[in-house]
C-alpha atoms as a PDB file:
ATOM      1  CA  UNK A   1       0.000   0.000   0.000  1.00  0.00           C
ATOM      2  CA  UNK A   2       0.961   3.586  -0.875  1.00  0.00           C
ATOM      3  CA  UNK A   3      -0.614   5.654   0.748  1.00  0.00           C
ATOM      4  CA  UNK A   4      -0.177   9.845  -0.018  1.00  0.00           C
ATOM      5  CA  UNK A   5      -0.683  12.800  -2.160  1.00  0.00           C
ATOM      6  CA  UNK A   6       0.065  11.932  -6.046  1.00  0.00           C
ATOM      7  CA  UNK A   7       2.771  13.912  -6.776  1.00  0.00           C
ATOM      8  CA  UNK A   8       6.418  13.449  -8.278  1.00  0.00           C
ATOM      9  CA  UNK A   9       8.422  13.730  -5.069  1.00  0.00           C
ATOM     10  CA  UNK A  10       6.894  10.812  -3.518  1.00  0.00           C
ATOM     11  CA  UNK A  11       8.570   8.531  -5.871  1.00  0.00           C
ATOM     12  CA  UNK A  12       5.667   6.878  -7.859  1.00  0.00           C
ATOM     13  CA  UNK A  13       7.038   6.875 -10.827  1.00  0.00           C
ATOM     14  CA  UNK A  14      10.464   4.741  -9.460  1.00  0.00           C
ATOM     15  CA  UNK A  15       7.680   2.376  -7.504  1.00  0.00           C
ATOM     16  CA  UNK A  16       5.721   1.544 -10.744  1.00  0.00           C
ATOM     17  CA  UNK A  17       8.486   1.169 -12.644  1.00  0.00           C
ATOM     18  CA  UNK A  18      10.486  -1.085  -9.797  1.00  0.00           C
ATOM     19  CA  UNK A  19       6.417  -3.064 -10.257  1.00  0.00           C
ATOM     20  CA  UNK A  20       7.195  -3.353 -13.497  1.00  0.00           C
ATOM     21  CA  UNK A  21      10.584  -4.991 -13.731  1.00  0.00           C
ATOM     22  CA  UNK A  22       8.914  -7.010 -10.677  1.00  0.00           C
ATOM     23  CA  UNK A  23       6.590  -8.392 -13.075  1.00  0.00           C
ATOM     24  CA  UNK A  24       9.224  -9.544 -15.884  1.00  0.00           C
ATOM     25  CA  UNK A  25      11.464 -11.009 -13.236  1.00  0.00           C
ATOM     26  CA  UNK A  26       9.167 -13.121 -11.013  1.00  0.00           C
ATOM     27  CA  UNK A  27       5.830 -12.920 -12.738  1.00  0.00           C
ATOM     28  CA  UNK A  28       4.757 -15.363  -9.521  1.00  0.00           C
ATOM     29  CA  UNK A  29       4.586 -12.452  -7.409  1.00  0.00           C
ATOM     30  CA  UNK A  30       1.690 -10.709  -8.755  1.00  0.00           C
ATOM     31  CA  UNK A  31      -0.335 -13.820  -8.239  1.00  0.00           C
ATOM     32  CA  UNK A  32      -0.869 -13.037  -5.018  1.00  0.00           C
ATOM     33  CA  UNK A  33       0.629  -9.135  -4.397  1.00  0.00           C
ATOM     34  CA  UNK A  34      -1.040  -6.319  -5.766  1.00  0.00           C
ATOM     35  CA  UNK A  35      -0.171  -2.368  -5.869  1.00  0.00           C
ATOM     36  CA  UNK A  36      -2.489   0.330  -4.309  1.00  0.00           C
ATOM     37  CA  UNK A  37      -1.616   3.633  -5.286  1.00  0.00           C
ATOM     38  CA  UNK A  38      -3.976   5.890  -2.603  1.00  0.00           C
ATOM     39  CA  UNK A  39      -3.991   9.805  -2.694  1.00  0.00           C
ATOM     40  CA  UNK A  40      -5.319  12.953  -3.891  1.00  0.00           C
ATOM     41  CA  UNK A  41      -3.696  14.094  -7.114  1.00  0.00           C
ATOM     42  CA  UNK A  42      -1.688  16.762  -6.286  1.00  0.00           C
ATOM     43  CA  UNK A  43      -0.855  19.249  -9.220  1.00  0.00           C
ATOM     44  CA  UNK A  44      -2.239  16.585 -11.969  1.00  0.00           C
ATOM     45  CA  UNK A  45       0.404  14.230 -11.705  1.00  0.00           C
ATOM     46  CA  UNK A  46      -2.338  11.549 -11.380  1.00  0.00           C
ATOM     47  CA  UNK A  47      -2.725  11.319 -14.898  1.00  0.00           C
ATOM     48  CA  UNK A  48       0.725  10.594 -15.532  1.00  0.00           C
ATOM     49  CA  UNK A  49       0.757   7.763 -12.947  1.00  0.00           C
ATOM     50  CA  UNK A  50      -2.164   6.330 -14.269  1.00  0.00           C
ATOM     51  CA  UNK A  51      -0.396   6.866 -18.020  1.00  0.00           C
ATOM     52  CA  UNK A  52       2.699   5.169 -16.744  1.00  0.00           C
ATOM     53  CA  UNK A  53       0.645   2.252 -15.176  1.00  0.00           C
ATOM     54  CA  UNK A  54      -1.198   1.655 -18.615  1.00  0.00           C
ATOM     55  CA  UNK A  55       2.375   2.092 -20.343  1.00  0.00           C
ATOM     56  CA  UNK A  56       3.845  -0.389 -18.043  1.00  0.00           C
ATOM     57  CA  UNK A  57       0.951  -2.976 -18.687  1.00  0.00           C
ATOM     58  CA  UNK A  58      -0.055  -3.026 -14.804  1.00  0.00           C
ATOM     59  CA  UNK A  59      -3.754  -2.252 -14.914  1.00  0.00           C
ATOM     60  CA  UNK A  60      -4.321  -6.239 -13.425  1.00  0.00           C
ATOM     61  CA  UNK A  61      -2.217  -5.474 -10.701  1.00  0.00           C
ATOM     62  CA  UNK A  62      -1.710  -1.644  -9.962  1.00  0.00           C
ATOM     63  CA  UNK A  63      -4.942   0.071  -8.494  1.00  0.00           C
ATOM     64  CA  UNK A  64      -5.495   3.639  -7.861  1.00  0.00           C
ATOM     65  CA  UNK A  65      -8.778   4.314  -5.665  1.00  0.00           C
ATOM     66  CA  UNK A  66      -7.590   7.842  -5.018  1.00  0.00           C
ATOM     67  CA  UNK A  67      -7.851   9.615  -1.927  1.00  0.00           C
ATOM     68  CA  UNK A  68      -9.046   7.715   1.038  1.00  0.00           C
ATOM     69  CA  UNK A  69     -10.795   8.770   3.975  1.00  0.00           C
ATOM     70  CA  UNK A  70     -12.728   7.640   7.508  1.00  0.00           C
ATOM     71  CA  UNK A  71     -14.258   4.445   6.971  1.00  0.00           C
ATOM     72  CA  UNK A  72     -12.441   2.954   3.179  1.00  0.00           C
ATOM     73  CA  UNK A  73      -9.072   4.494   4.413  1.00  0.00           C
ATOM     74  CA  UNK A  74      -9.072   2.293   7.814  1.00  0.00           C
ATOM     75  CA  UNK A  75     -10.713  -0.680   5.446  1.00  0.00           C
ATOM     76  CA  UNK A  76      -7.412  -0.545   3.408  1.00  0.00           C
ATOM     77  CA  UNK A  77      -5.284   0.466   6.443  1.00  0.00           C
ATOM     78  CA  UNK A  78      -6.467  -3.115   8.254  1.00  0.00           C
ATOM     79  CA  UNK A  79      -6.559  -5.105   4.717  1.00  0.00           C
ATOM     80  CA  UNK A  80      -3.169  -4.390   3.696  1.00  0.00           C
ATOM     81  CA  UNK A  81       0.434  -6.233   4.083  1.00  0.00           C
ATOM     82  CA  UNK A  82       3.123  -3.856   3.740  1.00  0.00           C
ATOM     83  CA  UNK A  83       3.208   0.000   3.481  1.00  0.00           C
ATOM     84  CA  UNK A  84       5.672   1.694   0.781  1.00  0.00           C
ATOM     85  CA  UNK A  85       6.681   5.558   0.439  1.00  0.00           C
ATOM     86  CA  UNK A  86       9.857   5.944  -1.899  1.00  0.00           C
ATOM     87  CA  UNK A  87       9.685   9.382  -1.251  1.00  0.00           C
ATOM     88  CA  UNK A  88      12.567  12.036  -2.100  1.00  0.00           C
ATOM     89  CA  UNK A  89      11.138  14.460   0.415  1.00  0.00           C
ATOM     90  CA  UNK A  90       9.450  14.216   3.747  1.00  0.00           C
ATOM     91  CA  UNK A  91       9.470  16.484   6.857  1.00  0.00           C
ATOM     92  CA  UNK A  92       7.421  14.031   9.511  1.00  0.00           C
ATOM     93  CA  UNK A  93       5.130  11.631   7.011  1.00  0.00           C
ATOM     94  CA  UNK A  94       2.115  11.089   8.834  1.00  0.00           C
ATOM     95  CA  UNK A  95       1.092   8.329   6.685  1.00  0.00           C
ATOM     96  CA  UNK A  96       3.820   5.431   7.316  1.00  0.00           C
ATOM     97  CA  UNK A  97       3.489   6.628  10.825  1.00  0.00           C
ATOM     98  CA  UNK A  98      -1.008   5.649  10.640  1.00  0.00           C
ATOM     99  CA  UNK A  99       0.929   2.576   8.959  1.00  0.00           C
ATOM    100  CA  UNK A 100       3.097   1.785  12.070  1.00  0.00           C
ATOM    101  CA  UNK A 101      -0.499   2.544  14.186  1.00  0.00           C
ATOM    102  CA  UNK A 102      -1.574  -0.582  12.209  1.00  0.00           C
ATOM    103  CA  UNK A 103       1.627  -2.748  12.679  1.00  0.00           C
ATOM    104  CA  UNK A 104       2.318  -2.457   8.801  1.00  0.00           C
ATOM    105  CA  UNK A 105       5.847  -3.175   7.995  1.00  0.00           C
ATOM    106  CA  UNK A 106       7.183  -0.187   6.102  1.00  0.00           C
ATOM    107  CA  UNK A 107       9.480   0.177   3.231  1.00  0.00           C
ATOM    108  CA  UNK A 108      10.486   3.730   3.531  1.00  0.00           C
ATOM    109  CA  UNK A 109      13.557   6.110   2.591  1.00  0.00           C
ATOM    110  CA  UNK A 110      15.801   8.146   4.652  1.00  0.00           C
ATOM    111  CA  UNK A 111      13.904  11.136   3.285  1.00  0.00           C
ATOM    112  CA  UNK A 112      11.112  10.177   5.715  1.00  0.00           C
ATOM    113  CA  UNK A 113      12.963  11.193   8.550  1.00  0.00           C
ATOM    114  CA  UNK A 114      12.125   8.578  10.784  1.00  0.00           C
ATOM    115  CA  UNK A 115      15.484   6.703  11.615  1.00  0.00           C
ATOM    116  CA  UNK A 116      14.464   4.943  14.630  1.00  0.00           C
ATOM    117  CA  UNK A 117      11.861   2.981  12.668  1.00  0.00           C
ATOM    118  CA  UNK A 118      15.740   0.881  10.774  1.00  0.00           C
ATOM    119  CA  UNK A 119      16.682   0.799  14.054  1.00  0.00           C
ATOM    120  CA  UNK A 120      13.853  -0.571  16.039  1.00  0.00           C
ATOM    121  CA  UNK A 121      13.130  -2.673  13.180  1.00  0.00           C
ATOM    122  CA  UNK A 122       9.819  -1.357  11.831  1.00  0.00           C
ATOM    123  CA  UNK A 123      11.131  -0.201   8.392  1.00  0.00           C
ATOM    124  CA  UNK A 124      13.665  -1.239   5.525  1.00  0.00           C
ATOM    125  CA  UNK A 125      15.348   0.979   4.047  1.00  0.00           C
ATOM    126  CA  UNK A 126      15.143   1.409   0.442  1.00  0.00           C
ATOM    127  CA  UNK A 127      16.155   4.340  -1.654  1.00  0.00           C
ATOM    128  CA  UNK A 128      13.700   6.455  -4.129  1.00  0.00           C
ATOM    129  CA  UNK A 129      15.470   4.539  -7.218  1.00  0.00           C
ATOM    130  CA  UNK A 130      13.908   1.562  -9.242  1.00  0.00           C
ATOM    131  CA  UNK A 131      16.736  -0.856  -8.244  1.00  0.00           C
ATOM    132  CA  UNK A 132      16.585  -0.093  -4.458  1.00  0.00           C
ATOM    133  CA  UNK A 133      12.727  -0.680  -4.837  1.00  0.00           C
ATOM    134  CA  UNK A 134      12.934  -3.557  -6.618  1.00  0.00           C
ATOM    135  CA  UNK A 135      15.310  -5.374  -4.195  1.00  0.00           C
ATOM    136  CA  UNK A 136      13.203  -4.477  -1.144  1.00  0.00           C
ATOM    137  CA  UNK A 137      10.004  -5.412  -2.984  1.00  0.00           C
ATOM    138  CA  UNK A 138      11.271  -8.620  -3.723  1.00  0.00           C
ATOM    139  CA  UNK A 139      12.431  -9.031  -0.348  1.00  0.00           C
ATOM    140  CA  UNK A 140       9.621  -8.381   0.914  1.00  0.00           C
ATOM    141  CA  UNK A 141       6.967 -10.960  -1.225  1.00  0.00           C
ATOM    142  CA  UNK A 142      10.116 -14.064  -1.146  1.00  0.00           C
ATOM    143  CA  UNK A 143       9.667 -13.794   2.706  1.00  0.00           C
ATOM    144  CA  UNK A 144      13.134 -12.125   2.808  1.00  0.00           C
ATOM    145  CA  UNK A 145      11.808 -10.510   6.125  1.00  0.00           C
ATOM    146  CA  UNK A 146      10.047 -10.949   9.295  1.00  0.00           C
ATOM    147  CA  UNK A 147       7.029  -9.206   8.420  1.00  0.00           C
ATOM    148  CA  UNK A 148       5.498 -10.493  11.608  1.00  0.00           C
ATOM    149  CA  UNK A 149       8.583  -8.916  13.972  1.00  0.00           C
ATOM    150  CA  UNK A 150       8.111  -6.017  11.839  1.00  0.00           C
ATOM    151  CA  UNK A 151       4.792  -5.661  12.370  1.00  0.00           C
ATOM    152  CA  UNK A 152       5.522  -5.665  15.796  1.00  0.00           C
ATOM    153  CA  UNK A 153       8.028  -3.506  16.151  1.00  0.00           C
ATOM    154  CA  UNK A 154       6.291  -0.830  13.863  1.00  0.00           C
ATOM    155  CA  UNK A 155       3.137  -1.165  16.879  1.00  0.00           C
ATOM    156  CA  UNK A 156       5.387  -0.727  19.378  1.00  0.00           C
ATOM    157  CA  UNK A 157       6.886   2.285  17.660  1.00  0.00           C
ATOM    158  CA  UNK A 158       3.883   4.377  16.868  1.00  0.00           C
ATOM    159  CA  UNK A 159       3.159   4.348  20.600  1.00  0.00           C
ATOM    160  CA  UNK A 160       6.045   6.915  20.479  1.00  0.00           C
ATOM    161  CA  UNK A 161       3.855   9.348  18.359  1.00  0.00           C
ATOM    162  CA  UNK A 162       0.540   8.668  20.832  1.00  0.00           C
ATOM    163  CA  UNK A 163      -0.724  12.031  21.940  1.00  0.00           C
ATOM    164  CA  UNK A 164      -0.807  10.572  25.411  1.00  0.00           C
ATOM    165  CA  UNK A 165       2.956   9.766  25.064  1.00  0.00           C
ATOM    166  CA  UNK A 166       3.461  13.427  23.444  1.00  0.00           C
END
């Protein structure tokens, strides 16, 4: 799940194309992984994305909802397995950090600004380039990682960002 304004410094256009060479390397992932693009188009990028996605051949396995909110956005938020933001900019992304609220494992760049998440084991690293993507995306669906101690760890560390805590 992506989950964030459309717009070119989130790194869409890297994370479709990273899909993309997903799909001509191990076709057998897409059987059971899909790609939701979620957000508001921000400054018409949205029609490039969607563009790129028909370019790319993706329409079985790339969906874009748009912007989700209340009820659909905590329907997706409970129904997905793995939040991604390849983003080249971030000052305090309050969408991987709802993700770590619902113990998704996160795939995230430094640009996010959250460096306690590699630490404490919440988030992989990956960098807003196709290979980087790629390689964690593949890690990710081969069972590379421990989504479940991920998942845990990202729990534990949105209690950090709790009002209460705050």
């Amino acid at each position: 799940l992506f989950m964030a304004r459309i717009n070119p410094k989130k790194g869409l256009r890297q994370l479709i194309r990273a899909w993309s060479l997903l799909k001509n390397k191990a076709p057998d992932f897409l059987d059971s992984w899909c790609l939701v693009l979620a957000g508001w188009d921000d400054g018409r990028h949205l029609e490039e994305v969607e563009a790129l996605v028909q370019a790319e051949g993706l329409q079985d396995s790339v969906y874009l909802p748009g912007g989700l909110y209340g009820e659909e956005k905590h329907n997706m938020l409970c129904h997905a397995s793995a939040f991604i933001l390849p983003s080249f900019s971030e000052g305090l992304p309050m969408s991987v950090l709802e993700a770590f609220s619902y113990g998704l494992p996160c795939l995230i760049t430094e640009e996010c600004n959250l460096p306690s998440s590699f630490d404490q084991g919440a988030a992989t690293k990956i960098a807003p380039t196709e290979e980087s993507i790629l390689a964690a995306l593949e890690g990710l669906m081969s069972g590379n990682m421990d989504l479940a101690e991920m998942s845990r760890a990202a729990s534990e560390l949105a209690h950090e960002y709790d009002w209460a805590r705050i």
